[in-house]
PDB file of N, CA and C in Angstrom:
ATOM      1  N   UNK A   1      -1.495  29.067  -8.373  1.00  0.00           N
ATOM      2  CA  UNK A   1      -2.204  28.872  -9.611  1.00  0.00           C
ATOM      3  C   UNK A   1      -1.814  27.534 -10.236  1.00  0.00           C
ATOM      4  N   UNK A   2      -0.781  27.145 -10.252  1.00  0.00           N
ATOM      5  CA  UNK A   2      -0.150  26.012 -10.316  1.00  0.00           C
ATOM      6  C   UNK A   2      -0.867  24.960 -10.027  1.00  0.00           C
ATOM      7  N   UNK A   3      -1.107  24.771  -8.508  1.00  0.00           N
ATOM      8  CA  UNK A   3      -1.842  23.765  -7.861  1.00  0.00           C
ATOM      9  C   UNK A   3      -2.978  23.266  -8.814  1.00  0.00           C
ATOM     10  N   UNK A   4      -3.875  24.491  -8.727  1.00  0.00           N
ATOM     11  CA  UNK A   4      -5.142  24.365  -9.436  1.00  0.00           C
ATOM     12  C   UNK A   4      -5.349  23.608 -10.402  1.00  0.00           C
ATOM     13  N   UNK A   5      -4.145  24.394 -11.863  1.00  0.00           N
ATOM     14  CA  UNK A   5      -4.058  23.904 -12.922  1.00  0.00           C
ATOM     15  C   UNK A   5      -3.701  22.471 -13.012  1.00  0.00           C
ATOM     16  N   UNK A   6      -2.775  21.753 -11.927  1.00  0.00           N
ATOM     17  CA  UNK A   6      -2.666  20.530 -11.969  1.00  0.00           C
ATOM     18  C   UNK A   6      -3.562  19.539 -11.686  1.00  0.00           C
ATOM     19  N   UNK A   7      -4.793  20.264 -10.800  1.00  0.00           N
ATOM     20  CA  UNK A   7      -5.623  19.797  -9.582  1.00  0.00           C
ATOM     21  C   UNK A   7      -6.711  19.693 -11.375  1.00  0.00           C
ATOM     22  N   UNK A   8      -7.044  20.344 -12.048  1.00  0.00           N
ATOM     23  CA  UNK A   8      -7.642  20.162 -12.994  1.00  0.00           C
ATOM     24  C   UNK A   8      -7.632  19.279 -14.038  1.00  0.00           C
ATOM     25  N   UNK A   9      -6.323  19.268 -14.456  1.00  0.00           N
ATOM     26  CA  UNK A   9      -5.527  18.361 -14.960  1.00  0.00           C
ATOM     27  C   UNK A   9      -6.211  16.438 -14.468  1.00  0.00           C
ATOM     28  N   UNK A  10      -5.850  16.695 -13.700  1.00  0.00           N
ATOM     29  CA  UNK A  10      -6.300  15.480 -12.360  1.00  0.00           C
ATOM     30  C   UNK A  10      -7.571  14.760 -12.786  1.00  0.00           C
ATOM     31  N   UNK A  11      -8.541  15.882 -12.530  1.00  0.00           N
ATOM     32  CA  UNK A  11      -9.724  15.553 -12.507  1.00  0.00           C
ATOM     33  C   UNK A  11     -10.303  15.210 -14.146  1.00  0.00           C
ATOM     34  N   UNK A  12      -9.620  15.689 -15.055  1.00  0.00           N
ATOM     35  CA  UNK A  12      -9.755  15.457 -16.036  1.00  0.00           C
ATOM     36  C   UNK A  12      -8.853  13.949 -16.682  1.00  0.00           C
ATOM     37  N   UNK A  13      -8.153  13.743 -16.360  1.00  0.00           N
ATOM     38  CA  UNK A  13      -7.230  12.186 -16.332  1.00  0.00           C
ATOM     39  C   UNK A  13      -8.264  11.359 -15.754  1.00  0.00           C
ATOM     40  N   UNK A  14      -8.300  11.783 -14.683  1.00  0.00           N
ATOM     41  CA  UNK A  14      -9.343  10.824 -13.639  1.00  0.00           C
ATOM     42  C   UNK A  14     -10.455  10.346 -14.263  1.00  0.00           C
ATOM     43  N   UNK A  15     -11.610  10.984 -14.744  1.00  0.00           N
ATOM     44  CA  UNK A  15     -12.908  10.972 -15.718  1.00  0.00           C
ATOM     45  C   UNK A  15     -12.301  10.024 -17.147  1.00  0.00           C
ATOM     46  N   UNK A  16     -11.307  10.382 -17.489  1.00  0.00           N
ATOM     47  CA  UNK A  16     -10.989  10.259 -19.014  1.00  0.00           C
ATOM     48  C   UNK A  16     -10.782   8.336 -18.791  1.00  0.00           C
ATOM     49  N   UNK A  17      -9.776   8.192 -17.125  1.00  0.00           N
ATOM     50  CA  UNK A  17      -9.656   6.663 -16.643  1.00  0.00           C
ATOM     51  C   UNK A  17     -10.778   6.358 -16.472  1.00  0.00           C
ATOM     52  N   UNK A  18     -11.613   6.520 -15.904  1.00  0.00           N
ATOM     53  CA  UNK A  18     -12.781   6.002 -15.928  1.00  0.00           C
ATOM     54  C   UNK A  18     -13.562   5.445 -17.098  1.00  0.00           C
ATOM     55  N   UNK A  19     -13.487   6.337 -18.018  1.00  0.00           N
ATOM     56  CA  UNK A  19     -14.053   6.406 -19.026  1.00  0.00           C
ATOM     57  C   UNK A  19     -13.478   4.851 -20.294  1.00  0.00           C
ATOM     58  N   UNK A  20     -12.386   5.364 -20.072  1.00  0.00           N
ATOM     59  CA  UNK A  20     -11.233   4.233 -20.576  1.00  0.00           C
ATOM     60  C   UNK A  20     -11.382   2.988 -19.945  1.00  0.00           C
ATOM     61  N   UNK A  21     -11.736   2.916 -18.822  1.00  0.00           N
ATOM     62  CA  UNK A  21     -11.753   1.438 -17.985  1.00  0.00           C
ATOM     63  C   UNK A  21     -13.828   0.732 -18.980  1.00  0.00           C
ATOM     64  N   UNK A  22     -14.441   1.527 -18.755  1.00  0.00           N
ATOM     65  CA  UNK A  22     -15.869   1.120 -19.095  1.00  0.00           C
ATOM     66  C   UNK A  22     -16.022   1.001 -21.133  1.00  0.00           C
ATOM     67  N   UNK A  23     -14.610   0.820 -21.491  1.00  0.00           N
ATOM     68  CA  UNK A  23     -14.159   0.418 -23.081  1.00  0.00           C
ATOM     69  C   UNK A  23     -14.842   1.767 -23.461  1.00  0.00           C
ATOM     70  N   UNK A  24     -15.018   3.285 -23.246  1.00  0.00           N
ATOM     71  CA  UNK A  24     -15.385   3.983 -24.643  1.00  0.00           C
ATOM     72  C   UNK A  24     -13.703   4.561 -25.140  1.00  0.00           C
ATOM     73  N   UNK A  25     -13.975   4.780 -26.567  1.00  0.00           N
ATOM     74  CA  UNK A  25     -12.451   4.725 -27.151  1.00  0.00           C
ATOM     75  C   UNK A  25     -11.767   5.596 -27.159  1.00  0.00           C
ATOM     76  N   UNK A  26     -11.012   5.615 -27.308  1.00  0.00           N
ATOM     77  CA  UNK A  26      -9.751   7.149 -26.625  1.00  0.00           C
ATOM     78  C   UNK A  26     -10.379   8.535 -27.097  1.00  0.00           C
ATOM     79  N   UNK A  27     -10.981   9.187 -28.377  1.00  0.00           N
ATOM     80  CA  UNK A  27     -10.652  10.156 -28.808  1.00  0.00           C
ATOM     81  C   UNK A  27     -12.051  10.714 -27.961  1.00  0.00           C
ATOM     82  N   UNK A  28     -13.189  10.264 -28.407  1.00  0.00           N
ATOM     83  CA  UNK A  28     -14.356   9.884 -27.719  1.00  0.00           C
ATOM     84  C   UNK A  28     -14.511  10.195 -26.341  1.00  0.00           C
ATOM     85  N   UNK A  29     -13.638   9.463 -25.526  1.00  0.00           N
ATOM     86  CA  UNK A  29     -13.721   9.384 -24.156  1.00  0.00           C
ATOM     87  C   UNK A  29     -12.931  10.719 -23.545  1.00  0.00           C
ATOM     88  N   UNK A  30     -11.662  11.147 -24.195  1.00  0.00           N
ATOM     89  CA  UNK A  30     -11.149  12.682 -24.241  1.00  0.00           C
ATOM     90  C   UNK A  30     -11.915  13.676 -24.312  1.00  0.00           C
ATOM     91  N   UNK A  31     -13.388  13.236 -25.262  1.00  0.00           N
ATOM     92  CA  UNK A  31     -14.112  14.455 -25.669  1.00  0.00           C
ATOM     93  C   UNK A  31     -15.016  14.878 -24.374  1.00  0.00           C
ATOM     94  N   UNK A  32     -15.479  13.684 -24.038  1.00  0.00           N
ATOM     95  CA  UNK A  32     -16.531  13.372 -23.175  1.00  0.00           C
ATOM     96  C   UNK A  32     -15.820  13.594 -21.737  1.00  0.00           C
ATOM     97  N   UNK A  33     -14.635  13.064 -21.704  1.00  0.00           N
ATOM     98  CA  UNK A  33     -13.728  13.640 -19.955  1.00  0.00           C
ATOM     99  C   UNK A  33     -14.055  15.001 -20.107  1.00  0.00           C
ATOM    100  N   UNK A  34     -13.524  15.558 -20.569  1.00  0.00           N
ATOM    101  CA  UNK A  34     -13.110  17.317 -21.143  1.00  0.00           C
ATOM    102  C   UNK A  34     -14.783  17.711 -21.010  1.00  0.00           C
ATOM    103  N   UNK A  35     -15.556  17.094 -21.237  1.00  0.00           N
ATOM    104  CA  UNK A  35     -16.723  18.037 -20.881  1.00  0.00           C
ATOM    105  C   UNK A  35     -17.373  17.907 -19.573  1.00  0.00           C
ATOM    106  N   UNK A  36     -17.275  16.566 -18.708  1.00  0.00           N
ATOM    107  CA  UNK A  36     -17.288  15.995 -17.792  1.00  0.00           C
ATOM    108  C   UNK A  36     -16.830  17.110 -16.923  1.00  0.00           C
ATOM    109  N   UNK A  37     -15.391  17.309 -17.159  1.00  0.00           N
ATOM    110  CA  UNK A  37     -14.381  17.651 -16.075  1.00  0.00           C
ATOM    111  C   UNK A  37     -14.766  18.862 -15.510  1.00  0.00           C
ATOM    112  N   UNK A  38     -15.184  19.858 -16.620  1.00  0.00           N
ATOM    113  CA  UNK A  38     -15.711  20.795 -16.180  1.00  0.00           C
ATOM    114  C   UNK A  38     -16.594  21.177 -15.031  1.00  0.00           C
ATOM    115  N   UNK A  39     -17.693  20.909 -15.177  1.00  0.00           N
ATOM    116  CA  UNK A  39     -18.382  20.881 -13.962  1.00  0.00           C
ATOM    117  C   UNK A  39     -18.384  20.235 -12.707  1.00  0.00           C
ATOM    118  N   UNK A  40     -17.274  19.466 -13.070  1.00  0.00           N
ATOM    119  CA  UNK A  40     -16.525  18.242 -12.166  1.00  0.00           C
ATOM    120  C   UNK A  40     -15.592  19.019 -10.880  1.00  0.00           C
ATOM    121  N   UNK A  41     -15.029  20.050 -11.696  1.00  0.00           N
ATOM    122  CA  UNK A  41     -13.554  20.780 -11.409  1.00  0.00           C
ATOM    123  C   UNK A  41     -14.669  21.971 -10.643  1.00  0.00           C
ATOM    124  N   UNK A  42     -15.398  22.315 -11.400  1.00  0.00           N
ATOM    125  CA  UNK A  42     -16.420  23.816 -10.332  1.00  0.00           C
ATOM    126  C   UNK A  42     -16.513  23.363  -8.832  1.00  0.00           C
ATOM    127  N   UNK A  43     -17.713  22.073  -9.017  1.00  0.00           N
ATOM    128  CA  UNK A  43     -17.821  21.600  -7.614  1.00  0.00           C
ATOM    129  C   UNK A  43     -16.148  20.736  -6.734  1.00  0.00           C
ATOM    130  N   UNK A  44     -15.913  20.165  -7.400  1.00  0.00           N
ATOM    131  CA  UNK A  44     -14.804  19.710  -6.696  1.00  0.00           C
ATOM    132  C   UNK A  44     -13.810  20.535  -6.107  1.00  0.00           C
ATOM    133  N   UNK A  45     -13.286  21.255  -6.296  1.00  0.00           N
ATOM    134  CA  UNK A  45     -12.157  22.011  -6.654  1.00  0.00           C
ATOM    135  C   UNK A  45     -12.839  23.342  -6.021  1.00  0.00           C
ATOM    136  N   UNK A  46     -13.616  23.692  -5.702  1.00  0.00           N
ATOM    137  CA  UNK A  46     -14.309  24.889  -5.187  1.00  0.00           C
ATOM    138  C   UNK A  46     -13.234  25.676  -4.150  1.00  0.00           C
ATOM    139  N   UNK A  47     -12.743  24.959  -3.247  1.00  0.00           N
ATOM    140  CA  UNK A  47     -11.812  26.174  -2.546  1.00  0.00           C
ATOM    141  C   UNK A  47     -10.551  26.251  -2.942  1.00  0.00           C
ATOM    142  N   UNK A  48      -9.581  25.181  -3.445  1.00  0.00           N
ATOM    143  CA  UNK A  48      -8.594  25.631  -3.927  1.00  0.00           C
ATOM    144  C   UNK A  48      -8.632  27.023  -5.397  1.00  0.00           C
ATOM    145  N   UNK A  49     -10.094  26.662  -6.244  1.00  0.00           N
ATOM    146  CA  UNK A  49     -10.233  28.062  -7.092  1.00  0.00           C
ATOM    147  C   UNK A  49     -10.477  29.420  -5.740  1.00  0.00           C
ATOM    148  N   UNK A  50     -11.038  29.404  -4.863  1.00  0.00           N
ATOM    149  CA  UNK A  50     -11.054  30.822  -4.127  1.00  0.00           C
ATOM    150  C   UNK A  50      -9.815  30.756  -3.528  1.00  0.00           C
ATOM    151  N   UNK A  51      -8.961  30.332  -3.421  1.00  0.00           N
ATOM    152  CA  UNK A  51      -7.809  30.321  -2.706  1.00  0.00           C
ATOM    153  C   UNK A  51      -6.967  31.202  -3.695  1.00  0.00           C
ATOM    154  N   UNK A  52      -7.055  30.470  -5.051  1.00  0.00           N
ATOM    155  CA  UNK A  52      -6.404  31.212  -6.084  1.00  0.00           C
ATOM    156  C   UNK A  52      -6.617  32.542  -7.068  1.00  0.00           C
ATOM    157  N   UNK A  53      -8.049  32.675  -6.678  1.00  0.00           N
ATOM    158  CA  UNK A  53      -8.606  34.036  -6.888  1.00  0.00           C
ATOM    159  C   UNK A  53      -8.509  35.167  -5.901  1.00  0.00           C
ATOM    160  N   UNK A  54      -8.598  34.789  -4.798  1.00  0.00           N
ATOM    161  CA  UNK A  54      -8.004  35.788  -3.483  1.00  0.00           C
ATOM    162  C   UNK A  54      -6.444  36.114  -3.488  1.00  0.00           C
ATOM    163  N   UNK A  55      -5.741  35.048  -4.132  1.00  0.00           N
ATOM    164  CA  UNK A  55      -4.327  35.261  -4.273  1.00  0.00           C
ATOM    165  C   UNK A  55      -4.233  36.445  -5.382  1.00  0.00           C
ATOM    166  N   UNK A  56      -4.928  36.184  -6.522  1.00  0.00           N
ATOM    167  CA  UNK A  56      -4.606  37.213  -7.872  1.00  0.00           C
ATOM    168  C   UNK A  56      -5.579  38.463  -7.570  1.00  0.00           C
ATOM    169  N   UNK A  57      -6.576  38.851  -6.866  1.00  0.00           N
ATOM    170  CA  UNK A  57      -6.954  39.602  -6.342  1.00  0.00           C
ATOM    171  C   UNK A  57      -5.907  40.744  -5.227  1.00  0.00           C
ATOM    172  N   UNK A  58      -4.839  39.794  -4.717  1.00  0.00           N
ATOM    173  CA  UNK A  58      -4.333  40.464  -3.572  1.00  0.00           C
ATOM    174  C   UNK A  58      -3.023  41.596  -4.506  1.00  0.00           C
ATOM    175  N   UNK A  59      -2.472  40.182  -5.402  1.00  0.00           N
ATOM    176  CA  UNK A  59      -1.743  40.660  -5.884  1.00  0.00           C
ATOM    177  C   UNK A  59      -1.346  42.007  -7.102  1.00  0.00           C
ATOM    178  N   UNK A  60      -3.197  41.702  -7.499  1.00  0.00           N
ATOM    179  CA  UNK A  60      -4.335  43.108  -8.271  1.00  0.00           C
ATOM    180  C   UNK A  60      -4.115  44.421  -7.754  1.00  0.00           C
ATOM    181  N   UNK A  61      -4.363  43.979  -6.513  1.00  0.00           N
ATOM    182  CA  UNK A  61      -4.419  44.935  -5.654  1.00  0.00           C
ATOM    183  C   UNK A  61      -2.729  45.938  -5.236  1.00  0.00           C
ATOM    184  N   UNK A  62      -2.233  44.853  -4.641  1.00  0.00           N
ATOM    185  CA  UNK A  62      -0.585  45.260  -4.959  1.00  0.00           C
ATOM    186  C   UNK A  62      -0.019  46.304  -5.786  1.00  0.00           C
ATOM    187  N   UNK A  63      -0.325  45.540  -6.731  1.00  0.00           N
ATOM    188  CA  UNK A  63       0.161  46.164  -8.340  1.00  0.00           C
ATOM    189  C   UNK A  63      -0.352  47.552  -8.385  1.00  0.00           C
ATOM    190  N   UNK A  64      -1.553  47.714  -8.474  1.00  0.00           N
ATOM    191  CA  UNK A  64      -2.009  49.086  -8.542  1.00  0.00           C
ATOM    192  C   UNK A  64      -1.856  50.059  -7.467  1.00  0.00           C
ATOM    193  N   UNK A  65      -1.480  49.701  -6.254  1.00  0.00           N
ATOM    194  CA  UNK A  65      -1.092  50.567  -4.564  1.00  0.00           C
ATOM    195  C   UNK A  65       0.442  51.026  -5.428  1.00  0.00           C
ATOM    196  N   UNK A  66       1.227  50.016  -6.109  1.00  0.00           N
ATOM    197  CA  UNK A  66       2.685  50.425  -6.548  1.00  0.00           C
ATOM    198  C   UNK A  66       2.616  51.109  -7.593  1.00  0.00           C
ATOM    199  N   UNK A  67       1.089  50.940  -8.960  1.00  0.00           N
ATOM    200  CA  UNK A  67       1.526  52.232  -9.816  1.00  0.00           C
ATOM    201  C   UNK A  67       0.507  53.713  -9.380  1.00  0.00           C
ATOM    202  N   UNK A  68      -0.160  53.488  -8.187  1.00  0.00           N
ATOM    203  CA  UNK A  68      -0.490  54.827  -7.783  1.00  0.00           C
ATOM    204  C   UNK A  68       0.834  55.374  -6.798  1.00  0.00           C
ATOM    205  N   UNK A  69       1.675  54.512  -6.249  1.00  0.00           N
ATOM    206  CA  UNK A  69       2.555  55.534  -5.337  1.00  0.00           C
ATOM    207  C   UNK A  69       4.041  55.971  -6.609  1.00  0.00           C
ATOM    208  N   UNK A  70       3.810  55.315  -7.740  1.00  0.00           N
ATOM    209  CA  UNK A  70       4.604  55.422  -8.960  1.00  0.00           C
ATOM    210  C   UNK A  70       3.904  56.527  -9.530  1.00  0.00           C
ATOM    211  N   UNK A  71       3.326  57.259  -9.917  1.00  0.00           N
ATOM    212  CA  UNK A  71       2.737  57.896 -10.185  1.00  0.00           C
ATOM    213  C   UNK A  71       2.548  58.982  -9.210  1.00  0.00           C
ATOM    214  N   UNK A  72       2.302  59.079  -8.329  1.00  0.00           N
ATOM    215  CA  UNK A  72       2.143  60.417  -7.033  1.00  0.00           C
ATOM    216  C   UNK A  72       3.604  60.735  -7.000  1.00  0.00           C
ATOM    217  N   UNK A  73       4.635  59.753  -7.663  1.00  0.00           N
ATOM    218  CA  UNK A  73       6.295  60.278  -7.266  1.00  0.00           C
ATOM    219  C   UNK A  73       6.858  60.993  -8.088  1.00  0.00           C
ATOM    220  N   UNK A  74       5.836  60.099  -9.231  1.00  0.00           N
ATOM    221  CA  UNK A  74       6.275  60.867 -10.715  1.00  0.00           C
ATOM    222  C   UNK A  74       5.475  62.593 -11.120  1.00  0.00           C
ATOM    223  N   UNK A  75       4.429  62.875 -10.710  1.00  0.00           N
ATOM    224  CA  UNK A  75       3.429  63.659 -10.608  1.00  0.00           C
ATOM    225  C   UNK A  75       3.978  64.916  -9.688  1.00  0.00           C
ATOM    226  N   UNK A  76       5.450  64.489  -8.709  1.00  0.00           N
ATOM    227  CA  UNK A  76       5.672  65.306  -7.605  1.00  0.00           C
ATOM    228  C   UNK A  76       4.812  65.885  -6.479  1.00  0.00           C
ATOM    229  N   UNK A  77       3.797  64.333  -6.217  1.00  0.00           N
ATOM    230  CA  UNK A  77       2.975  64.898  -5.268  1.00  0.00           C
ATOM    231  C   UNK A  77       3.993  64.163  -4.099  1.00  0.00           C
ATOM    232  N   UNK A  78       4.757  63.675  -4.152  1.00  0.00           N
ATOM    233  CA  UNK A  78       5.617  63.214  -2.354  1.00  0.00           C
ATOM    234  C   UNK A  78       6.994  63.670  -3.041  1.00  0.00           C
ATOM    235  N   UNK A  79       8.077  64.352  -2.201  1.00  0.00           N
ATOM    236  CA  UNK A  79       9.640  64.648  -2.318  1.00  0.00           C
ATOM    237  C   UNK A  79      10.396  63.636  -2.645  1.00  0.00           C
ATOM    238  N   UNK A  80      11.370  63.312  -3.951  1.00  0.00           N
ATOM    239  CA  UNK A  80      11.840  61.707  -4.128  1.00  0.00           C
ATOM    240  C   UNK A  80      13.175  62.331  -3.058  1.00  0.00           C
ATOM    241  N   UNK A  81      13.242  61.218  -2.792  1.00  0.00           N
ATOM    242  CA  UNK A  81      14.639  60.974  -1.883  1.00  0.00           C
ATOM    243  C   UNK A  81      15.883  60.872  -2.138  1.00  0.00           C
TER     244      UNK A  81
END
């Protein structure tokens, strides 16, 4: 998730330099990166976001396999050990 967020980061610096190099003025050109970036970051960035949604998906998934076998232990549907 990390990656991403930096990888966004990026693309939004990147636009904002651009922006900054062709003289529009800082606050302006922040506003205008930042809206830029967006749709910038969808297409660009397209598999590192499924990379990171399959990750929090897996880990979704995880989580809830551990509070259903937390629960079947607690419930006394399996013998605790």
């Amino acid at each position: 998730m990390w990656l991403y967020t930096v990888l966004r980061f990026a693309v939004f610096l990147g636009v904002w330099g651009l922006l900054w190099l062709v003289r529009v003025p800082g606050l302006l050109g922040a506003l205008i990166a930042m809206i830029l970036s967006v749709p910038l970051s969808f297409v660009l960035l397209r598999k590192p976001r499924e990379r990171m949604a399959a990750n929090l998906q897996q880990r979704i998934e995880a989580r809830r396999a551990r509070d259903r076998d937390l629960d079947d232990k607690l419930s006394g549907g399996e013998s605790a050990t």
